[in-house]
N, C-alpha and C. Protein backbone atom coordinates (compact mmCIF):
# COMPACT_ATOMS: atom_id res chain seq x y z
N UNK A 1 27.51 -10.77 4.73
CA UNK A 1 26.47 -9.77 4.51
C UNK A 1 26.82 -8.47 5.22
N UNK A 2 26.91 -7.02 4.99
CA UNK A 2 26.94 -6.22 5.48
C UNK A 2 25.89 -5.99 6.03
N UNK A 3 26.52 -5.28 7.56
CA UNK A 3 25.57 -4.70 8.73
C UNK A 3 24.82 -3.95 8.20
N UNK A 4 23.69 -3.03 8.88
CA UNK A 4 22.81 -2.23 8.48
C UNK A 4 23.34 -0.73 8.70
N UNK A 5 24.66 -0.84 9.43
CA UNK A 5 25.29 0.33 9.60
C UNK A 5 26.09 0.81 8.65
N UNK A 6 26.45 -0.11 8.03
CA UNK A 6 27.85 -0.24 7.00
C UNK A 6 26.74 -0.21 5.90
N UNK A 7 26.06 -1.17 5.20
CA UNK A 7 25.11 -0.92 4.12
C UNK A 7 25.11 0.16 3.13
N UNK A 8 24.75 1.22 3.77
CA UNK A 8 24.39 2.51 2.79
C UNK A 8 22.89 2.46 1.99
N UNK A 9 23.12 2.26 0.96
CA UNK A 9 21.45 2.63 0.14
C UNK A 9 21.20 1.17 0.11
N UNK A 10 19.63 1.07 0.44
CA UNK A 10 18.97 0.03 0.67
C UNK A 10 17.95 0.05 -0.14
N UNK A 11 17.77 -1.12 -0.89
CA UNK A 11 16.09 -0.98 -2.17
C UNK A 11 15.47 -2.21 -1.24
N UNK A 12 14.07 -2.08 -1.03
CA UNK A 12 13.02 -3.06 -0.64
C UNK A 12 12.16 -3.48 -1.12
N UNK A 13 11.31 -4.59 -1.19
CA UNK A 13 10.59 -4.63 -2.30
C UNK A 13 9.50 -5.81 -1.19
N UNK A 14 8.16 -5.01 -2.05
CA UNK A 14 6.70 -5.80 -1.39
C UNK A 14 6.14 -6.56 -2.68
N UNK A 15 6.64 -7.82 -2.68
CA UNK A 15 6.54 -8.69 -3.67
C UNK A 15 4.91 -9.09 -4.02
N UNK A 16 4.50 -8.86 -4.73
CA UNK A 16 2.52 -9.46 -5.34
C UNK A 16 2.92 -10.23 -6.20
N UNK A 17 1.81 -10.95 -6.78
CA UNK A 17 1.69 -11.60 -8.38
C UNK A 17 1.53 -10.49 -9.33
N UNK A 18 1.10 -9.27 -8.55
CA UNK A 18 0.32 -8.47 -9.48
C UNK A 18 1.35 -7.34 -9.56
N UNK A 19 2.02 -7.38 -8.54
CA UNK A 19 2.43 -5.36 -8.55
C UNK A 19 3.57 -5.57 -7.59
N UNK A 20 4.74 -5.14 -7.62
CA UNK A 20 6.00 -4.93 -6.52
C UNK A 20 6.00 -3.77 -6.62
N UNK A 21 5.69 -3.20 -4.90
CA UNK A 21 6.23 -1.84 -4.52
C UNK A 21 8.00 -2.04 -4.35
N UNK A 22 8.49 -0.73 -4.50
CA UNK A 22 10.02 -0.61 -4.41
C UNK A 22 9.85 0.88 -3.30
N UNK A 23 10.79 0.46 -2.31
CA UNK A 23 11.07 1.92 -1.74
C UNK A 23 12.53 1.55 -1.83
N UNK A 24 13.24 3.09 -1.08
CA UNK A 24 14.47 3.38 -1.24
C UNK A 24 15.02 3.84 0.49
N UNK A 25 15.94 3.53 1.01
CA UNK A 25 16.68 4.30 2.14
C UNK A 25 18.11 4.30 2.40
N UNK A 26 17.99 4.56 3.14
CA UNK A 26 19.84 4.58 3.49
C UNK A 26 20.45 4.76 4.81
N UNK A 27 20.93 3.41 5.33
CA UNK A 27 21.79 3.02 6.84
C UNK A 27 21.79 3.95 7.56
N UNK A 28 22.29 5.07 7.22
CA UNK A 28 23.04 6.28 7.74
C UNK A 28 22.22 7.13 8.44
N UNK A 29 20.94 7.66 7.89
CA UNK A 29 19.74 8.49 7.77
C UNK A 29 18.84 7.55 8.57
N UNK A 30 18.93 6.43 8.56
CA UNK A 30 17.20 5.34 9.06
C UNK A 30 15.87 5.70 8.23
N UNK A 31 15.91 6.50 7.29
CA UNK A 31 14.46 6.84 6.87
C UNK A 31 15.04 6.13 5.40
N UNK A 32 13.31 5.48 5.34
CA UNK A 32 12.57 4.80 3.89
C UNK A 32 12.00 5.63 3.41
N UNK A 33 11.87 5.76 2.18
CA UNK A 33 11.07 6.49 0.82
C UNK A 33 10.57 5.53 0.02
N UNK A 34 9.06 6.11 0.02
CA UNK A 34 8.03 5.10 -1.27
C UNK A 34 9.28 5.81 -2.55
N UNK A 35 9.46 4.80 -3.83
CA UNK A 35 9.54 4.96 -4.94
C UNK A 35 8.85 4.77 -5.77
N UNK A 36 8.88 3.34 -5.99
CA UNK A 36 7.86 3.17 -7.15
C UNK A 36 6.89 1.65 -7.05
N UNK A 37 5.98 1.93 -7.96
CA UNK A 37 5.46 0.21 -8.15
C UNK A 37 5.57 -0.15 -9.60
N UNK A 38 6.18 -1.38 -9.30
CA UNK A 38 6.22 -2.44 -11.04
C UNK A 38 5.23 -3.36 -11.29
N UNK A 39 4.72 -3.76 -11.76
CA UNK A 39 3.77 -4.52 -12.73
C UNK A 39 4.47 -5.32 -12.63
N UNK A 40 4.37 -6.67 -12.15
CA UNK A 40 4.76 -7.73 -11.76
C UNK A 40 4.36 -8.69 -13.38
N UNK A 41 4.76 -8.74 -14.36
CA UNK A 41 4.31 -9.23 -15.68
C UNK A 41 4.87 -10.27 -15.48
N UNK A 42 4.96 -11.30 -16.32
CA UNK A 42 5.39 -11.98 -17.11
C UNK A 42 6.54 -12.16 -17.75
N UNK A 43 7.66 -12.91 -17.74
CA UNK A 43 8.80 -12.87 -18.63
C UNK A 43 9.97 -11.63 -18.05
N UNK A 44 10.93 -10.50 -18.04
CA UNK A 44 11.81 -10.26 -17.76
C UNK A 44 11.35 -8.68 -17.36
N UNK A 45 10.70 -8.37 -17.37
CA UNK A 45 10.17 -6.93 -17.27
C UNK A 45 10.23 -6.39 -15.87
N UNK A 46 10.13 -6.52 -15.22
CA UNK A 46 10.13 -6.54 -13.60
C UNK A 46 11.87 -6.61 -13.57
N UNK A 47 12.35 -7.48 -13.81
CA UNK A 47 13.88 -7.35 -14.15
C UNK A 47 14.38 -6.18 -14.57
N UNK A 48 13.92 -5.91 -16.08
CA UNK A 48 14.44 -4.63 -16.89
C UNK A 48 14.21 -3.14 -15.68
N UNK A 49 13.08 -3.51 -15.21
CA UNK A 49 12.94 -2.24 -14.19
C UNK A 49 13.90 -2.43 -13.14
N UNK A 50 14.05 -3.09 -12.63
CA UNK A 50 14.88 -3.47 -11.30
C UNK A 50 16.44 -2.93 -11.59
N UNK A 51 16.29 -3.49 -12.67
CA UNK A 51 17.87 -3.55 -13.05
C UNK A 51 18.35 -1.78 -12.98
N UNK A 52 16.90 -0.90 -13.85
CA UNK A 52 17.55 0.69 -13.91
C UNK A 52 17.54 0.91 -12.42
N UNK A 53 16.53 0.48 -11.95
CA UNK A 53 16.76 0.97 -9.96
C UNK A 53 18.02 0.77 -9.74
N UNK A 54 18.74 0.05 -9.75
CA UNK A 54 19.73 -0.68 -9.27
C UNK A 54 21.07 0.17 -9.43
N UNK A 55 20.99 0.45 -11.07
CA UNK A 55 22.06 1.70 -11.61
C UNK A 55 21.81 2.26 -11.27
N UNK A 56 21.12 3.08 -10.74
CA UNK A 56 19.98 4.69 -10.48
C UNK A 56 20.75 4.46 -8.46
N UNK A 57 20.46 3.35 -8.13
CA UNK A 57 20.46 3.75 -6.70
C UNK A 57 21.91 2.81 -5.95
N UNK A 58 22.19 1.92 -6.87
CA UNK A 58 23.91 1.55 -6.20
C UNK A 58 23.63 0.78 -4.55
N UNK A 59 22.38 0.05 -4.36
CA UNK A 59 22.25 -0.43 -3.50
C UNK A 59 22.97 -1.65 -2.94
N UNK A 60 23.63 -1.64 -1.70
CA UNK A 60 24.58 -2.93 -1.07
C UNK A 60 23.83 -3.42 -0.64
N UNK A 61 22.35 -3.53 -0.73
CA UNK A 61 21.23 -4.47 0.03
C UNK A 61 20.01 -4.39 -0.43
N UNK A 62 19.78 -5.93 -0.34
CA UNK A 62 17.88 -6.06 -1.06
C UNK A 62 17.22 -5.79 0.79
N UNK A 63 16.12 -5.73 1.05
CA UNK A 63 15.01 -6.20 1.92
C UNK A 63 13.71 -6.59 1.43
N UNK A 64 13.35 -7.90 1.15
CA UNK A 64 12.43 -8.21 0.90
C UNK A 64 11.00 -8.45 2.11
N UNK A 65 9.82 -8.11 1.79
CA UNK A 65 9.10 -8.53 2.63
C UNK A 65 8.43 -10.03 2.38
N UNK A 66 8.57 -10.25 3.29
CA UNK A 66 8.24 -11.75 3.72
C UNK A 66 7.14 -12.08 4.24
N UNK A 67 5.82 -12.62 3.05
CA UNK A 67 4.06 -12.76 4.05
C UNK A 67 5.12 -14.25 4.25
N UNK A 68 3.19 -14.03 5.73
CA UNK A 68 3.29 -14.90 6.38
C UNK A 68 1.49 -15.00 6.73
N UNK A 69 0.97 -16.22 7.16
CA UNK A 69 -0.25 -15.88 7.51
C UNK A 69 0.17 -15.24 9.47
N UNK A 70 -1.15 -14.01 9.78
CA UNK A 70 -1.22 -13.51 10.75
C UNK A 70 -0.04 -14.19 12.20
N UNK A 71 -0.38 -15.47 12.20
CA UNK A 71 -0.05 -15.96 13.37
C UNK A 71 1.46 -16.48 12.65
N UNK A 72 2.52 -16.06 12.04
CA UNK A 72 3.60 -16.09 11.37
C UNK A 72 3.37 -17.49 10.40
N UNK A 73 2.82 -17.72 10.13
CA UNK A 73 3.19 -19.92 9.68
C UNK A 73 3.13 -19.01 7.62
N UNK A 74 3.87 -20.17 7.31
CA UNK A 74 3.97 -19.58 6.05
C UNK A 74 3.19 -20.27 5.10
N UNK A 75 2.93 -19.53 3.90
CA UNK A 75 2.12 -20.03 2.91
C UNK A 75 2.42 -20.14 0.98
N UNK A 76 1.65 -20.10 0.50
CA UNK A 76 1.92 -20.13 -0.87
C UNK A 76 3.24 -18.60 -0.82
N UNK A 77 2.95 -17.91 -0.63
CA UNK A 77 3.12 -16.52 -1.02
C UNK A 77 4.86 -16.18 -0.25
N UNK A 78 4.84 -17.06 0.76
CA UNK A 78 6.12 -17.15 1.42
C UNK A 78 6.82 -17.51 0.74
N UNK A 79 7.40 -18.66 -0.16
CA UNK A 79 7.95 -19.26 -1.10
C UNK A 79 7.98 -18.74 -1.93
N UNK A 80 6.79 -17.81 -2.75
CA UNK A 80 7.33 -17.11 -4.31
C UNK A 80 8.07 -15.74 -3.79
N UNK A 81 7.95 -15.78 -2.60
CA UNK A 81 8.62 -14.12 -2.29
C UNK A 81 10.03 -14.77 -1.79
N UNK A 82 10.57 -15.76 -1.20
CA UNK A 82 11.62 -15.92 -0.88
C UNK A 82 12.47 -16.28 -2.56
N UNK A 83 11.90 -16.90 -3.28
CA UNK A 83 11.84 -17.59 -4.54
C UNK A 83 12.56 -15.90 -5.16
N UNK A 84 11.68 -15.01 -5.42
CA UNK A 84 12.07 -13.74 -5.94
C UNK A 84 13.31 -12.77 -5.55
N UNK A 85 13.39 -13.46 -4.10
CA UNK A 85 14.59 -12.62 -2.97
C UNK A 85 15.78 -13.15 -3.50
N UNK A 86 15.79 -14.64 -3.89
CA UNK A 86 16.79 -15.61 -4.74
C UNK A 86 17.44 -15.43 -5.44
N UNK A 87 16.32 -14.53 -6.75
CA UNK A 87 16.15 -14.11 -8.26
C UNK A 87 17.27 -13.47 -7.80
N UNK A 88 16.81 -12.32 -6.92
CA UNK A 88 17.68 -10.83 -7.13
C UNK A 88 18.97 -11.23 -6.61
N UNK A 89 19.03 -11.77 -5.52
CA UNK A 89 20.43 -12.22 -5.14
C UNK A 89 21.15 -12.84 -6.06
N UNK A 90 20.93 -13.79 -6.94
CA UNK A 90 21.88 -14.79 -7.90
C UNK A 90 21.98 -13.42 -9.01
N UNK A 91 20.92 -12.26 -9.46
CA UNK A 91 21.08 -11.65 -10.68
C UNK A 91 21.99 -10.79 -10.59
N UNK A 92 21.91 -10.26 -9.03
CA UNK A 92 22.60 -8.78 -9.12
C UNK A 92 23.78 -8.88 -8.61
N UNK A 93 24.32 -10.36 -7.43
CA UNK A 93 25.37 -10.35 -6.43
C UNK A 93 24.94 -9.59 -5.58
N UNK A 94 23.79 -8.85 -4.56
CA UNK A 94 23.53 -8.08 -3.90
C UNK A 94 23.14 -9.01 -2.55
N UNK A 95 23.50 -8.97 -1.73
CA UNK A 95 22.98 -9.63 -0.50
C UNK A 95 21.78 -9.34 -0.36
N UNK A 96 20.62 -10.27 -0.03
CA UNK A 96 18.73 -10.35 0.25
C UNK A 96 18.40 -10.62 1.62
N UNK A 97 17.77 -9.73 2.39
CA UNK A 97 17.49 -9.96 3.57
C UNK A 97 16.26 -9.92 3.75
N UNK A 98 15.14 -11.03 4.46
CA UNK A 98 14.14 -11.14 4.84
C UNK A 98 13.40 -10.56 5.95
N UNK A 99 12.30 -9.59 5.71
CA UNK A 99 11.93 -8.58 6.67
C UNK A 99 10.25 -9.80 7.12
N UNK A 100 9.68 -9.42 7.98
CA UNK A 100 8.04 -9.62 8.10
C UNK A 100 7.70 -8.91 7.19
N UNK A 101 6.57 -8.75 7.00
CA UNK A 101 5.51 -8.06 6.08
C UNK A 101 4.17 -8.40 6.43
N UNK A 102 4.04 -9.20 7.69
CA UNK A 102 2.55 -8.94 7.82
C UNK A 102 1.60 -7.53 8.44
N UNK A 103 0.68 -7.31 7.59
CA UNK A 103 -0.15 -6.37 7.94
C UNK A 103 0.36 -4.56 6.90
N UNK A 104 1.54 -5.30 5.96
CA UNK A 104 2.26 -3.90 5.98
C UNK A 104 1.43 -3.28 4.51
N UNK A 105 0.57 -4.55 3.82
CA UNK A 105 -0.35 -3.55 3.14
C UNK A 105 -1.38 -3.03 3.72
N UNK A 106 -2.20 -3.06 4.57
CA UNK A 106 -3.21 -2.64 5.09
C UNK A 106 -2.76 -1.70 6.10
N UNK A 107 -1.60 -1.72 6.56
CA UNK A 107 -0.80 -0.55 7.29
C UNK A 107 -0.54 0.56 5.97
N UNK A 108 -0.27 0.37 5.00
CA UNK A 108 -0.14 1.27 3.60
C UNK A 108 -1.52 1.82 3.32
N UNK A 109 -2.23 0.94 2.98
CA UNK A 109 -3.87 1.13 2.70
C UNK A 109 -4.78 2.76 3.97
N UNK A 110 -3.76 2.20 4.98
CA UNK A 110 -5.05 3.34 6.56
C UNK A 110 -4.06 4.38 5.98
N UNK A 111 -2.76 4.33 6.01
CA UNK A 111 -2.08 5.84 6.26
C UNK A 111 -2.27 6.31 4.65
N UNK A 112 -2.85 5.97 4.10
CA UNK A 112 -3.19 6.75 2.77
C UNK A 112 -4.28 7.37 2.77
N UNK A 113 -5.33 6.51 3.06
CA UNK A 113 -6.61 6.72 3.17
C UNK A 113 -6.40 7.82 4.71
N UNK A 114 -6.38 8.00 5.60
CA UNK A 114 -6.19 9.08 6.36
C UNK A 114 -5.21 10.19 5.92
N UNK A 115 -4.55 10.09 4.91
CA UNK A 115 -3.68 11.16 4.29
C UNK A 115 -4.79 11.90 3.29
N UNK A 116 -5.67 11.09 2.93
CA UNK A 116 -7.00 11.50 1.77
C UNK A 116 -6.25 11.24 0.64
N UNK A 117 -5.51 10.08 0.53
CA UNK A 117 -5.31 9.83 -0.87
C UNK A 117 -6.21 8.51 -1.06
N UNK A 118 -7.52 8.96 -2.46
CA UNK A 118 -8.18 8.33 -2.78
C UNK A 118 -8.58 7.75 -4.00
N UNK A 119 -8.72 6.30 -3.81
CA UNK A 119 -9.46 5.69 -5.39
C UNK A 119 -8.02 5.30 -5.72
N UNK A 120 -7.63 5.66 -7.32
CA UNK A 120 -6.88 5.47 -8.60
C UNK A 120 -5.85 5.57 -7.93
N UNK A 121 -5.07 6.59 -6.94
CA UNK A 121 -4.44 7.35 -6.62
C UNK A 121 -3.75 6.29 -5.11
N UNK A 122 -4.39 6.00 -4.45
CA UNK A 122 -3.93 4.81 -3.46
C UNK A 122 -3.97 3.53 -4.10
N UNK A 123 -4.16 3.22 -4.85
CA UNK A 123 -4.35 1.95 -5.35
C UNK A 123 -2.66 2.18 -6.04
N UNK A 124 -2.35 3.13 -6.58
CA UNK A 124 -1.27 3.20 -7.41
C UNK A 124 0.10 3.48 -6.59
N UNK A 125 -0.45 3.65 -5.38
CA UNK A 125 1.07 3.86 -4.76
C UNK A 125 1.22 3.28 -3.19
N UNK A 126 -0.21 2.37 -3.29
CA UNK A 126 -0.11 1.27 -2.07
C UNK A 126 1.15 0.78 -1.83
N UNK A 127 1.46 -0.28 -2.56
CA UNK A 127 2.99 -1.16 -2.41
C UNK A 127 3.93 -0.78 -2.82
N UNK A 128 3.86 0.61 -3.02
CA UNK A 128 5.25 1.26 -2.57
C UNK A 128 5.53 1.27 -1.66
N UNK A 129 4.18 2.39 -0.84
CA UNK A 129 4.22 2.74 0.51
C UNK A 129 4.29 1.21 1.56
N UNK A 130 4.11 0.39 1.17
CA UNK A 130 4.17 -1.14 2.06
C UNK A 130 5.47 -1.29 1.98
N UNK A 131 6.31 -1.31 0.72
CA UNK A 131 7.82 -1.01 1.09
C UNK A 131 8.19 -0.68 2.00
N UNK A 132 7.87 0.86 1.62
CA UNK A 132 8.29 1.74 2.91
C UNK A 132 8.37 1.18 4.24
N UNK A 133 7.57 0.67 4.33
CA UNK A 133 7.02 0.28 5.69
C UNK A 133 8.15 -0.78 6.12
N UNK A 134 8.37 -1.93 5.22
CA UNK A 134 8.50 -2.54 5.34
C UNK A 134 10.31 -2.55 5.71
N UNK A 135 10.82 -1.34 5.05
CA UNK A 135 12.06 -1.10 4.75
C UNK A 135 12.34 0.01 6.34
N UNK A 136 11.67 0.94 6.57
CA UNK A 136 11.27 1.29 7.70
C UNK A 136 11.41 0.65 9.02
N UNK A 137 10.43 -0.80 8.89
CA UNK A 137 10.50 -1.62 10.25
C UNK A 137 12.14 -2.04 9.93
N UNK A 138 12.15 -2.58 9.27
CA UNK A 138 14.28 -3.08 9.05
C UNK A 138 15.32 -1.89 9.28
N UNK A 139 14.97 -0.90 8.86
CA UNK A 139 16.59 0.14 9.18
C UNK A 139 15.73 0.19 11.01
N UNK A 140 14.63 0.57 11.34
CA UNK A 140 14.57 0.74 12.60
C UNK A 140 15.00 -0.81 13.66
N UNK A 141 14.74 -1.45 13.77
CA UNK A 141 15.30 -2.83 14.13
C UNK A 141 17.34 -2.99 13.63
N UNK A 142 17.47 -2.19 12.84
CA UNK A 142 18.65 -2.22 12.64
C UNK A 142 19.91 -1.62 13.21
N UNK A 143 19.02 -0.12 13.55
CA UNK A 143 20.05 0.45 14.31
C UNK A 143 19.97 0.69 15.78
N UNK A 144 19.03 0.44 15.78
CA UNK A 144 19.00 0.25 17.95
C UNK A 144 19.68 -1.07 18.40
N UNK A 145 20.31 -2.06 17.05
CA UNK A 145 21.04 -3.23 17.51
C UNK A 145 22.28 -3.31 17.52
């Protein structure tokens, strides 16, 4: 697996039933960017999107976030997100690395809502920004090591 130094562009992803945020960063820089959120459907679609990210951004690394309930112990949601980290690793050949993710939607949810992004408008770019976050806590843990 490449270091976080060596890496380069990094895609992350805040896995739902309902919705995967995607952010974007890069080793070099330490800073995450919200991109986008996918509609977590049914059948290959979430794929088809992934896949243009993928051309579009030439990433040497997944970071997936990884729930957990509060006190770390894992649950339903641990398994379909490691399950998905799998997907991408066997589809793309891209090495998948497992981040925490607890608290990192409701950490998305305050800094929106104190930014005054409201209603339609945070709802639509929540789990991106949980990416972010999430991709964020990993390049930072990455390079002070």
């Amino acid at each position: 697996m490449p270091s976080a130094s060596s890496a380069g562009t990094v895609l992350a992803f805040d896995f739902g039933t309902q919705r995967i945020g995607v952010a974007v960063g890069e080793t070099r820089t330490g800073l995450a960017h919200p991109l986008v959120t996918i509609a977590a459907t049914r059948g290959d679609e979430w794929l088809r999107e992934i896949t243009a990210l993928v051309a579009e951004w030439h990433p040497a690394l997944f970071v997936v976030g990884l729930p957990t309930h509060a006190d770390g112990v894992p649950h339903a949601m641990t398994a379909r997100a490691q399950r998905f980290g799998r997907q991408l690793e066997r589809h793309f050949s891209i090495p998948v690395e497992f981040c925490d993710e607890r608290f990192t939607t409701h950490g998305a949810a305050d800094a929106l809502r104190e930014a005054g992004t409201r209603g339609r408008e945070r709802k639509r770019v929540r789990d991106q920004v949980a990416a972010q976050l999430i991709l964020q806590d990993y390049l930072d843990r990455h390079r002070s090591a």
